[in-house]
C-alpha atoms as a PDB file:
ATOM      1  CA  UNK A   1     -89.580   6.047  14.852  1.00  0.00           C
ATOM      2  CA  UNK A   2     -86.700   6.074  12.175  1.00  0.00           C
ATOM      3  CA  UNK A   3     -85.576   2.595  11.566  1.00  0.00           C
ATOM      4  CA  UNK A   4     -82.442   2.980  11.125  1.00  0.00           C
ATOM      5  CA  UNK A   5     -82.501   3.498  15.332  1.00  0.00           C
ATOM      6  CA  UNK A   6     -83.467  -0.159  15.617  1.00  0.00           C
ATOM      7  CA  UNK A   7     -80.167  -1.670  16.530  1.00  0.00           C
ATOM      8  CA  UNK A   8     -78.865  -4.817  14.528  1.00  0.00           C
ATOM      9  CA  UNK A   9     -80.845  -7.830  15.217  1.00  0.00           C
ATOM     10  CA  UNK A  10     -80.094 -11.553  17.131  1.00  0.00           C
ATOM     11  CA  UNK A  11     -79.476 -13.000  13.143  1.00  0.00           C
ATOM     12  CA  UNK A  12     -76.946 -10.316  12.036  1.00  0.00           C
ATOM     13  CA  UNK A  13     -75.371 -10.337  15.917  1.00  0.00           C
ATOM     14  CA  UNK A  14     -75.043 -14.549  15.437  1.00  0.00           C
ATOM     15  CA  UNK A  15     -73.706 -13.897  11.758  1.00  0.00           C
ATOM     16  CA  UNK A  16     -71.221 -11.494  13.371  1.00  0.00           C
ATOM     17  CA  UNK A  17     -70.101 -13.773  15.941  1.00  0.00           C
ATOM     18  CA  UNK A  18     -69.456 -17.080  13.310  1.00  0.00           C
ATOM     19  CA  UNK A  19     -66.943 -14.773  10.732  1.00  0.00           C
ATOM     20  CA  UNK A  20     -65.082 -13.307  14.051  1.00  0.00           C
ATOM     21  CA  UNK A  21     -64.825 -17.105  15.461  1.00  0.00           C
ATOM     22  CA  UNK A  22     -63.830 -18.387  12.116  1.00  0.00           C
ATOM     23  CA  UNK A  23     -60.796 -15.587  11.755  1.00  0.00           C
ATOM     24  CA  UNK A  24     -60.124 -16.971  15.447  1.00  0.00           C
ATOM     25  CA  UNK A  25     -59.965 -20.248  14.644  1.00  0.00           C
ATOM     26  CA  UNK A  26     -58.050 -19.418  11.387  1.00  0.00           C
ATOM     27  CA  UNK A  27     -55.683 -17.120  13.056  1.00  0.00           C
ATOM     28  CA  UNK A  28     -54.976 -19.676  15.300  1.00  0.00           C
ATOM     29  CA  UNK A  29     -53.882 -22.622  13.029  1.00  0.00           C
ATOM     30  CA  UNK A  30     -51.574 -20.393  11.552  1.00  0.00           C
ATOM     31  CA  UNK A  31     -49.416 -19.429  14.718  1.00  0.00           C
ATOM     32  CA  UNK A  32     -49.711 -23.199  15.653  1.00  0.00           C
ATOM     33  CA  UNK A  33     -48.579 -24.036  11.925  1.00  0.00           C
ATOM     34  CA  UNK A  34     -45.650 -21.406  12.675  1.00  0.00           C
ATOM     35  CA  UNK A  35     -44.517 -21.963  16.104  1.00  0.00           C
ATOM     36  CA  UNK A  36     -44.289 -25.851  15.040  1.00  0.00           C
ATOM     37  CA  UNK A  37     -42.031 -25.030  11.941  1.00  0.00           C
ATOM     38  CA  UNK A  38     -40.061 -23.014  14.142  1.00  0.00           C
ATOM     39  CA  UNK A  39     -39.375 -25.477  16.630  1.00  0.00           C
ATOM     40  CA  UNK A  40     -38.977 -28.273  13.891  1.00  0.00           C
ATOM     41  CA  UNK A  41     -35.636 -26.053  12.215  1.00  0.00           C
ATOM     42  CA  UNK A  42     -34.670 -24.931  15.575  1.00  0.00           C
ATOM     43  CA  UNK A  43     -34.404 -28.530  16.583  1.00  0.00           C
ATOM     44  CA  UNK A  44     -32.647 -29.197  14.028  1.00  0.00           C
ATOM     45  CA  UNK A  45     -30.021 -26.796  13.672  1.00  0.00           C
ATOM     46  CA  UNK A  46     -29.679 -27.917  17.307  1.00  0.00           C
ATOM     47  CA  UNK A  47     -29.138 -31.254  16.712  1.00  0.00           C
ATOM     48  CA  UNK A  48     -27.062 -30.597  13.261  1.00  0.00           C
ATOM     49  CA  UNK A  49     -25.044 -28.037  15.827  1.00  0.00           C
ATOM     50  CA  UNK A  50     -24.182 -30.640  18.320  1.00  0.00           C
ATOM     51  CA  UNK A  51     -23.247 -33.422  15.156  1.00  0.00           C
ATOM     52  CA  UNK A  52     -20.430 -30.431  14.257  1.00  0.00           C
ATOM     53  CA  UNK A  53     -19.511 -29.964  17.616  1.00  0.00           C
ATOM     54  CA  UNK A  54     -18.684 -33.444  18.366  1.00  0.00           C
ATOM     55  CA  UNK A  55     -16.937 -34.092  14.957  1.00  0.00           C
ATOM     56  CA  UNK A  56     -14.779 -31.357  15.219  1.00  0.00           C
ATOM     57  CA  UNK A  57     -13.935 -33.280  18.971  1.00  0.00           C
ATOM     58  CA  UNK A  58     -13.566 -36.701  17.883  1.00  0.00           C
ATOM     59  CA  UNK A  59     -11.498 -36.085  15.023  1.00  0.00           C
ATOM     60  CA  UNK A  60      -9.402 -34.126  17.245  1.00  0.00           C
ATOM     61  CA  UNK A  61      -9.056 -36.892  20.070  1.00  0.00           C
ATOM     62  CA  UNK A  62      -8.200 -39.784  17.037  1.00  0.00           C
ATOM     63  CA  UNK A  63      -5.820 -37.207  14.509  1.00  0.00           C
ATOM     64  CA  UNK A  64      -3.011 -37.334  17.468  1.00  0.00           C
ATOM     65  CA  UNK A  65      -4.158 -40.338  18.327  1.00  0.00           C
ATOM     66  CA  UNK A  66      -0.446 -42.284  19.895  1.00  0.00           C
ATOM     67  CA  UNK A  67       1.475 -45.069  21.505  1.00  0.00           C
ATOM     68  CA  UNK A  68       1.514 -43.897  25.541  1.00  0.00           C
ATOM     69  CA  UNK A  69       4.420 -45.887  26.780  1.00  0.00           C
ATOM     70  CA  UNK A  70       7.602 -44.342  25.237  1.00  0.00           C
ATOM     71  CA  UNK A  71       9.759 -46.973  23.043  1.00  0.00           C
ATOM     72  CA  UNK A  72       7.083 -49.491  23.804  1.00  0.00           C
ATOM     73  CA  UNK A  73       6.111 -51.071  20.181  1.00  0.00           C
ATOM     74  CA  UNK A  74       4.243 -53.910  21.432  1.00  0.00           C
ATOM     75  CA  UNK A  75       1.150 -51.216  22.765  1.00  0.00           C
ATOM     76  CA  UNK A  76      -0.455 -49.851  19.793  1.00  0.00           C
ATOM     77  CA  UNK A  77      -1.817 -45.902  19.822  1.00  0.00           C
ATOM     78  CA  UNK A  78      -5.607 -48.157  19.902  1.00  0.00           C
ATOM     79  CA  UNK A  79      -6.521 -50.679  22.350  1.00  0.00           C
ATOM     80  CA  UNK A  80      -9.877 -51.229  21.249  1.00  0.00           C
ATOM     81  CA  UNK A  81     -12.088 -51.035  17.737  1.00  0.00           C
ATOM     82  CA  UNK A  82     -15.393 -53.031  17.626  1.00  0.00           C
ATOM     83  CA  UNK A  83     -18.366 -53.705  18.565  1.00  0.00           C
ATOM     84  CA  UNK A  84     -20.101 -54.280  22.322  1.00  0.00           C
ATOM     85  CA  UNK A  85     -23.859 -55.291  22.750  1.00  0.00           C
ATOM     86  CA  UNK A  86     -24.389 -53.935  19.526  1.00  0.00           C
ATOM     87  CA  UNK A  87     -22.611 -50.505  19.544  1.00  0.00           C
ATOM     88  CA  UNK A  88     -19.722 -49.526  18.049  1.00  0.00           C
ATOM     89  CA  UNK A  89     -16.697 -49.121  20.662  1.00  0.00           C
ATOM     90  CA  UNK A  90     -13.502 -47.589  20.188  1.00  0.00           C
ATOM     91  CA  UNK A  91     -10.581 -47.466  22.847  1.00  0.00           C
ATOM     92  CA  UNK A  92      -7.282 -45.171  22.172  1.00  0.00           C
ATOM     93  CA  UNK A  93      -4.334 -43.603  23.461  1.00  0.00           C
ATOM     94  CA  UNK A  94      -4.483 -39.378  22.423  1.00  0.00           C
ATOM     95  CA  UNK A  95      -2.153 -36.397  23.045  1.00  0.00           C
ATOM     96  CA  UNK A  96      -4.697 -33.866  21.740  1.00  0.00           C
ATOM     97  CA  UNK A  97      -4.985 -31.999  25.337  1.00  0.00           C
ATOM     98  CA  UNK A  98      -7.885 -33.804  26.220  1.00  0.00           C
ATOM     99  CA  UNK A  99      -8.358 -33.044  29.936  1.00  0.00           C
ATOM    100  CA  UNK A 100      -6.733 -30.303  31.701  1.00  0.00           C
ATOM    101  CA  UNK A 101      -2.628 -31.445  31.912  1.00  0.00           C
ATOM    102  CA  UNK A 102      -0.783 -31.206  28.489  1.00  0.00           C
ATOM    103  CA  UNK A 103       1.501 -33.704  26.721  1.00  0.00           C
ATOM    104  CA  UNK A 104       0.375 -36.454  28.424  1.00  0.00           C
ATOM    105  CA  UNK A 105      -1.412 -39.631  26.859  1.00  0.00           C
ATOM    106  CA  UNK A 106      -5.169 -39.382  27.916  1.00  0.00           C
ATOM    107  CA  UNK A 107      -7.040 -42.597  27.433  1.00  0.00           C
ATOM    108  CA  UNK A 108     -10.441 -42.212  25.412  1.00  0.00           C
ATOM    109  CA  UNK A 109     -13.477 -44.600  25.064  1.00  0.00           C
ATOM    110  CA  UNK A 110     -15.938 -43.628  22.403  1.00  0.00           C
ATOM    111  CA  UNK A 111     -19.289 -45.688  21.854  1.00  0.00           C
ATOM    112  CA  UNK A 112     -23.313 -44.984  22.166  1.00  0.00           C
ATOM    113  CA  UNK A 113     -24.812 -45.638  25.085  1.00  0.00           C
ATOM    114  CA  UNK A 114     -28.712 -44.985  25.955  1.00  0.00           C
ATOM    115  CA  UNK A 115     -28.039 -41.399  26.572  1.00  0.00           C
ATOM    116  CA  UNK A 116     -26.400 -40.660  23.144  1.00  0.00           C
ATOM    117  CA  UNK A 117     -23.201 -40.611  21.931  1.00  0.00           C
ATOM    118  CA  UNK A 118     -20.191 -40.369  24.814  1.00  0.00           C
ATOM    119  CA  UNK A 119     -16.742 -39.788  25.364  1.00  0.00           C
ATOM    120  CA  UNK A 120     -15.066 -41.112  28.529  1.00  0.00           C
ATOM    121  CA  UNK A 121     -11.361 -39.767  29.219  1.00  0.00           C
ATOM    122  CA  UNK A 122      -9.089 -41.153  31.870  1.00  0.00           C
ATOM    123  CA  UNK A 123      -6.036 -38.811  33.026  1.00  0.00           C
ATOM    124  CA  UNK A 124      -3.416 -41.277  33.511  1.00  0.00           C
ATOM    125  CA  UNK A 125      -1.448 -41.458  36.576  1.00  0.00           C
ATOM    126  CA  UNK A 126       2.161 -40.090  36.183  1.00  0.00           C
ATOM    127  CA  UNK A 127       3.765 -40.344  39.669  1.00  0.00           C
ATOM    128  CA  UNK A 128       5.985 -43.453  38.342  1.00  0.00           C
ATOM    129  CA  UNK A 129       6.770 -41.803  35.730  1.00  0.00           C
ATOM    130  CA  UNK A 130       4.744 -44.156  33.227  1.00  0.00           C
ATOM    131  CA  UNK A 131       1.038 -43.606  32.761  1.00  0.00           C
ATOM    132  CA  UNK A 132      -1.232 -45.988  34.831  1.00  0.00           C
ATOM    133  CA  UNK A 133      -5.236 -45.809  33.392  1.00  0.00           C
ATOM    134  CA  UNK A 134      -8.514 -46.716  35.826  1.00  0.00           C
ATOM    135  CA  UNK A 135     -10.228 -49.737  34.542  1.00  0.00           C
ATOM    136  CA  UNK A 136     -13.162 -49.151  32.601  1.00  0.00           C
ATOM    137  CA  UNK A 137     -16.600 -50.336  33.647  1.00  0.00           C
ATOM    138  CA  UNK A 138     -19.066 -50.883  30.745  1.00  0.00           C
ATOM    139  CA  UNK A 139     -16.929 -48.690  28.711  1.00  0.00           C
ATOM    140  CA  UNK A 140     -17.529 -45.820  31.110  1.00  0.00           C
ATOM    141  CA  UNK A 141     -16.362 -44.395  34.305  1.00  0.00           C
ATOM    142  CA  UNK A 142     -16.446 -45.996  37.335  1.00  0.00           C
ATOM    143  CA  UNK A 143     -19.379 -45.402  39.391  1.00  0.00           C
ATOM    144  CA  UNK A 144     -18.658 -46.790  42.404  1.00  0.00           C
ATOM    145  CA  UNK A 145     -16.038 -45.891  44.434  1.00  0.00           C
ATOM    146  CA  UNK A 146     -16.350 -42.222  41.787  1.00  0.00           C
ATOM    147  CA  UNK A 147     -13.658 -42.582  39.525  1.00  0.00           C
ATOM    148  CA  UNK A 148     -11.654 -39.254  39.738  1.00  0.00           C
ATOM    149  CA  UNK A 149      -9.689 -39.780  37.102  1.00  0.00           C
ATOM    150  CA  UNK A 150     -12.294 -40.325  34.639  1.00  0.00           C
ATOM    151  CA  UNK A 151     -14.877 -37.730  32.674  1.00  0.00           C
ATOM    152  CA  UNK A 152     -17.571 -38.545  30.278  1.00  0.00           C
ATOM    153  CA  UNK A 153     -18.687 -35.943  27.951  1.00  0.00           C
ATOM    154  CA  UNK A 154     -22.350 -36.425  26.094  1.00  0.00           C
ATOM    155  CA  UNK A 155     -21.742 -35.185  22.501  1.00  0.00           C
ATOM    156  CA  UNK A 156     -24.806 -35.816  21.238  1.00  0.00           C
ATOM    157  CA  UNK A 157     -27.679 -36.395  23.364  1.00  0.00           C
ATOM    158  CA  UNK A 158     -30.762 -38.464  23.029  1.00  0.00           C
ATOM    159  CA  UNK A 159     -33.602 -36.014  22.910  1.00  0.00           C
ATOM    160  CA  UNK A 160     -37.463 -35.933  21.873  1.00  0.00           C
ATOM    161  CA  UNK A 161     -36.883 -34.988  18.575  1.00  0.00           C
ATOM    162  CA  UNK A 162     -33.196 -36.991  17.925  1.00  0.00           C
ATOM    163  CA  UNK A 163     -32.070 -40.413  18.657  1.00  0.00           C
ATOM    164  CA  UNK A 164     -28.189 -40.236  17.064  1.00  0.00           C
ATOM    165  CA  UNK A 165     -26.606 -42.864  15.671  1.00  0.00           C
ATOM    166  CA  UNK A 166     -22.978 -44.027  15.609  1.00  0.00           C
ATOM    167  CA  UNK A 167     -20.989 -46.257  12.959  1.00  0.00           C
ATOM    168  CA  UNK A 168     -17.170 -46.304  12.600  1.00  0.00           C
ATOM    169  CA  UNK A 169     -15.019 -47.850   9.928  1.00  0.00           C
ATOM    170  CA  UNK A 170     -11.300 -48.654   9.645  1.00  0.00           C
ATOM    171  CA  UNK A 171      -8.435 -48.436   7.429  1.00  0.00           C
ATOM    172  CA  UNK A 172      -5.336 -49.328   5.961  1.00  0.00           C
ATOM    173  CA  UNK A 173      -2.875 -47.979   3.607  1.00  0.00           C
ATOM    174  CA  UNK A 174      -3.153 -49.583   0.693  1.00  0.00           C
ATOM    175  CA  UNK A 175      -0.592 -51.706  -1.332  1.00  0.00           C
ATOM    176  CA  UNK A 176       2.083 -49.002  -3.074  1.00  0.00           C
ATOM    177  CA  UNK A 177       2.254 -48.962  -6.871  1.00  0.00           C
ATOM    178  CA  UNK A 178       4.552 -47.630  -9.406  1.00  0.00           C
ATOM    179  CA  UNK A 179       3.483 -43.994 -10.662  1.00  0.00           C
ATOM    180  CA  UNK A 180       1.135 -43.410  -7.513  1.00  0.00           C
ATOM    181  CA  UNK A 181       2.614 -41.918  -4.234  1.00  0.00           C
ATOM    182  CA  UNK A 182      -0.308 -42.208  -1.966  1.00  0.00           C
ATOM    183  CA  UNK A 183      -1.728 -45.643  -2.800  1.00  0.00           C
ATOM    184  CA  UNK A 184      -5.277 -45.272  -1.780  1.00  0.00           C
ATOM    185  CA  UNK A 185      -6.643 -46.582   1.802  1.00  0.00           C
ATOM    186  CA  UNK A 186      -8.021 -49.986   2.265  1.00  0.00           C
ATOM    187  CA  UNK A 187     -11.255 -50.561   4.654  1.00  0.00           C
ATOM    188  CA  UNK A 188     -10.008 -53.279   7.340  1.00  0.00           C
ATOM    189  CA  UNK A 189     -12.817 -55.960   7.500  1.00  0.00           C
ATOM    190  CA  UNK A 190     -13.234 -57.156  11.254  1.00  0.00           C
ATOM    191  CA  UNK A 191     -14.026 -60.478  11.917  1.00  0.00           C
ATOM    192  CA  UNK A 192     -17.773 -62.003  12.407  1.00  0.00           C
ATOM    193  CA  UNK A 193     -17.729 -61.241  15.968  1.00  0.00           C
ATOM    194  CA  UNK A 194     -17.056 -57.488  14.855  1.00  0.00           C
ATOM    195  CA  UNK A 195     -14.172 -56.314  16.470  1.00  0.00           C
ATOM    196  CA  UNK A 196     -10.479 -56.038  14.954  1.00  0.00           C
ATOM    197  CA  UNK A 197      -7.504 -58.239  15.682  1.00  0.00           C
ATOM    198  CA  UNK A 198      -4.384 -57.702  16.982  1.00  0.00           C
ATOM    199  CA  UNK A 199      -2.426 -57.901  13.626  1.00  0.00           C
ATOM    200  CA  UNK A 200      -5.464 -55.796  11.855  1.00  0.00           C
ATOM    201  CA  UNK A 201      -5.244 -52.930  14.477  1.00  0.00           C
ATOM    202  CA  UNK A 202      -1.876 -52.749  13.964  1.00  0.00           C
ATOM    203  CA  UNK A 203      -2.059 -51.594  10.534  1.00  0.00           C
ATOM    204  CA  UNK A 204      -4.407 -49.239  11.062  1.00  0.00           C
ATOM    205  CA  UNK A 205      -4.104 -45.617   9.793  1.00  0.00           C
ATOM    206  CA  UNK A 206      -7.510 -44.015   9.314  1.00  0.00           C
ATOM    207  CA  UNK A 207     -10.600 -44.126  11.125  1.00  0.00           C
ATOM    208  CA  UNK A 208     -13.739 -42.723   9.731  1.00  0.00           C
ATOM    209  CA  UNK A 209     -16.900 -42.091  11.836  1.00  0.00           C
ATOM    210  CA  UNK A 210     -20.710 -40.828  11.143  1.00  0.00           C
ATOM    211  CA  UNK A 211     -22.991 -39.494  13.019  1.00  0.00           C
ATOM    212  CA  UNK A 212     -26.712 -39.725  12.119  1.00  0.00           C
ATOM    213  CA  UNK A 213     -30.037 -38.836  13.399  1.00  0.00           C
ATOM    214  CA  UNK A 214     -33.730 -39.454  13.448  1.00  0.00           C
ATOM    215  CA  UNK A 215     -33.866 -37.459  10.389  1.00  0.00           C
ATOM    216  CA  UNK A 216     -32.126 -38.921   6.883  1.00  0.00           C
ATOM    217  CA  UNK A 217     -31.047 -35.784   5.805  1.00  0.00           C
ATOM    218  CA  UNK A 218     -29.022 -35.466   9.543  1.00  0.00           C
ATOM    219  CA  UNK A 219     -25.474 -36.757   8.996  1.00  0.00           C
ATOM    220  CA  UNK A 220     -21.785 -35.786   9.451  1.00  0.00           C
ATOM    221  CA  UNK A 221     -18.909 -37.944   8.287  1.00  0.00           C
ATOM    222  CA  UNK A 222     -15.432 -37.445   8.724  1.00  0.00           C
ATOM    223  CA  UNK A 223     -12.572 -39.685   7.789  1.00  0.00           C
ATOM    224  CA  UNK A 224      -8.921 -38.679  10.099  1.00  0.00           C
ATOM    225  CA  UNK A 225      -5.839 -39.674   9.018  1.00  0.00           C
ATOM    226  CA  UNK A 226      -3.932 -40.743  12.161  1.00  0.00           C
ATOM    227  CA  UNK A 227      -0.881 -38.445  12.405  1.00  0.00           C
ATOM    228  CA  UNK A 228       0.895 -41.167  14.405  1.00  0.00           C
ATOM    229  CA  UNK A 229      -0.263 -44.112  12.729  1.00  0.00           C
ATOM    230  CA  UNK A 230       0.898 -46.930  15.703  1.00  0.00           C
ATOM    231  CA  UNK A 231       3.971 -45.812  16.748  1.00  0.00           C
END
């Protein structure tokens, strides 16, 4: 018998086997290696997506930030900028179009809760002819009896891969001097407890907000220059 008819034997079989189970195994850490780096960057242009997106909509709501009682100058365009628990909290007055009727003065909380970062918009009630707001509960809408009048909008949302972060500074227009038309703004300091006074909101006329994330390199910034200042 020719033996070259003999078949390949149990050695050259298990030799076989190991190579094929070692391109396996190798072929394997490679789509794992892939399909993880694509979900990493698609996670993060997510998240970096949703940063834009709500910058573009907060700097919206504060730019036309205004007074909502007509030839009223004792209620400032903001009712609230501070701190709660923690988190930053800002309260304001905005004709940007925020809910669904136009030129009327929508009132707009924006803080971080435990879901992310959040909007809540009252439509203010116009049948006397000057706007009447729900109160807030914990900065949000009411729960209980459902407050119809309110809306809360989740700009950035706490995820598995992203926990955003919220800070928010204030400002002034600085002290005028000779040769310079736009003296440069000054950052309002709030007291110890946090939150602005009175007197301090009343000079405000910039607000500048970041947004971060879980990841250093995940940030937006952007400084608006209230169109209305507190008038």
């Amino acid at each position: 018998m020719n033996g070259k008819d003999d078949g390949i034997t149990l050695i050259e079989l298990i030799v076989a086997m190991g190579i094929f189970s070692l391109l396996m195994i190798l072929t394997s850490i490679f789509m794992i290696s892939g399909v993880r780096s694509i979900r990493d960057t698609t996670g993060r242009n997510s998240v970096q997506q949703e940063q834009q997106n709500a910058s573009e909509w907060i700097s919206r709501l504060i730019r036309y930030a205004d007074n909502p009682y007509a030839n009223s100058p004792i209620v400032p365009s903001f009712d609230y900028a501070g701190t709660v628990a923690g988190q930053p909290v800002v309260t304001f007055y905005t004709f940007a179009g925020a809910g669904k009727a136009d030129r009327v003065p929508y009132k707009v909380t924006l803080t971080k809760t435990a879901k992310g970062i959040v909007t809540s918009t009252w439509a203010p009630d116009m049948t006397t002819g000057r706007p009447i707001y729900t109160a807030a509960v914990n900065n949000g809408c009411r729960a209980l009896p459902a407050d119809t009048t309110c809306t809360t909008r989740l700009l950035v949302p706490v995820s598995t891969t992203n926990t955003p972060t919220l800070s928010v500074r204030y400002f002034k227009a600085g002290t005028p001097t000779a040769g310079i038309p736009s003296p440069p703004m000054v950052e309002l300091v709030p007291p110890v407890n946090g939150t602005l006074t009175a007197a301090q909101i009343a000079t405000l006329r910039a607000v500048q907000f970041t947004i971060g994330g879980t990841s250093a390199t995940q940030s937006v910034a952007q400084k608006v220059i209230l169109a209305n200042g507190q008038s």
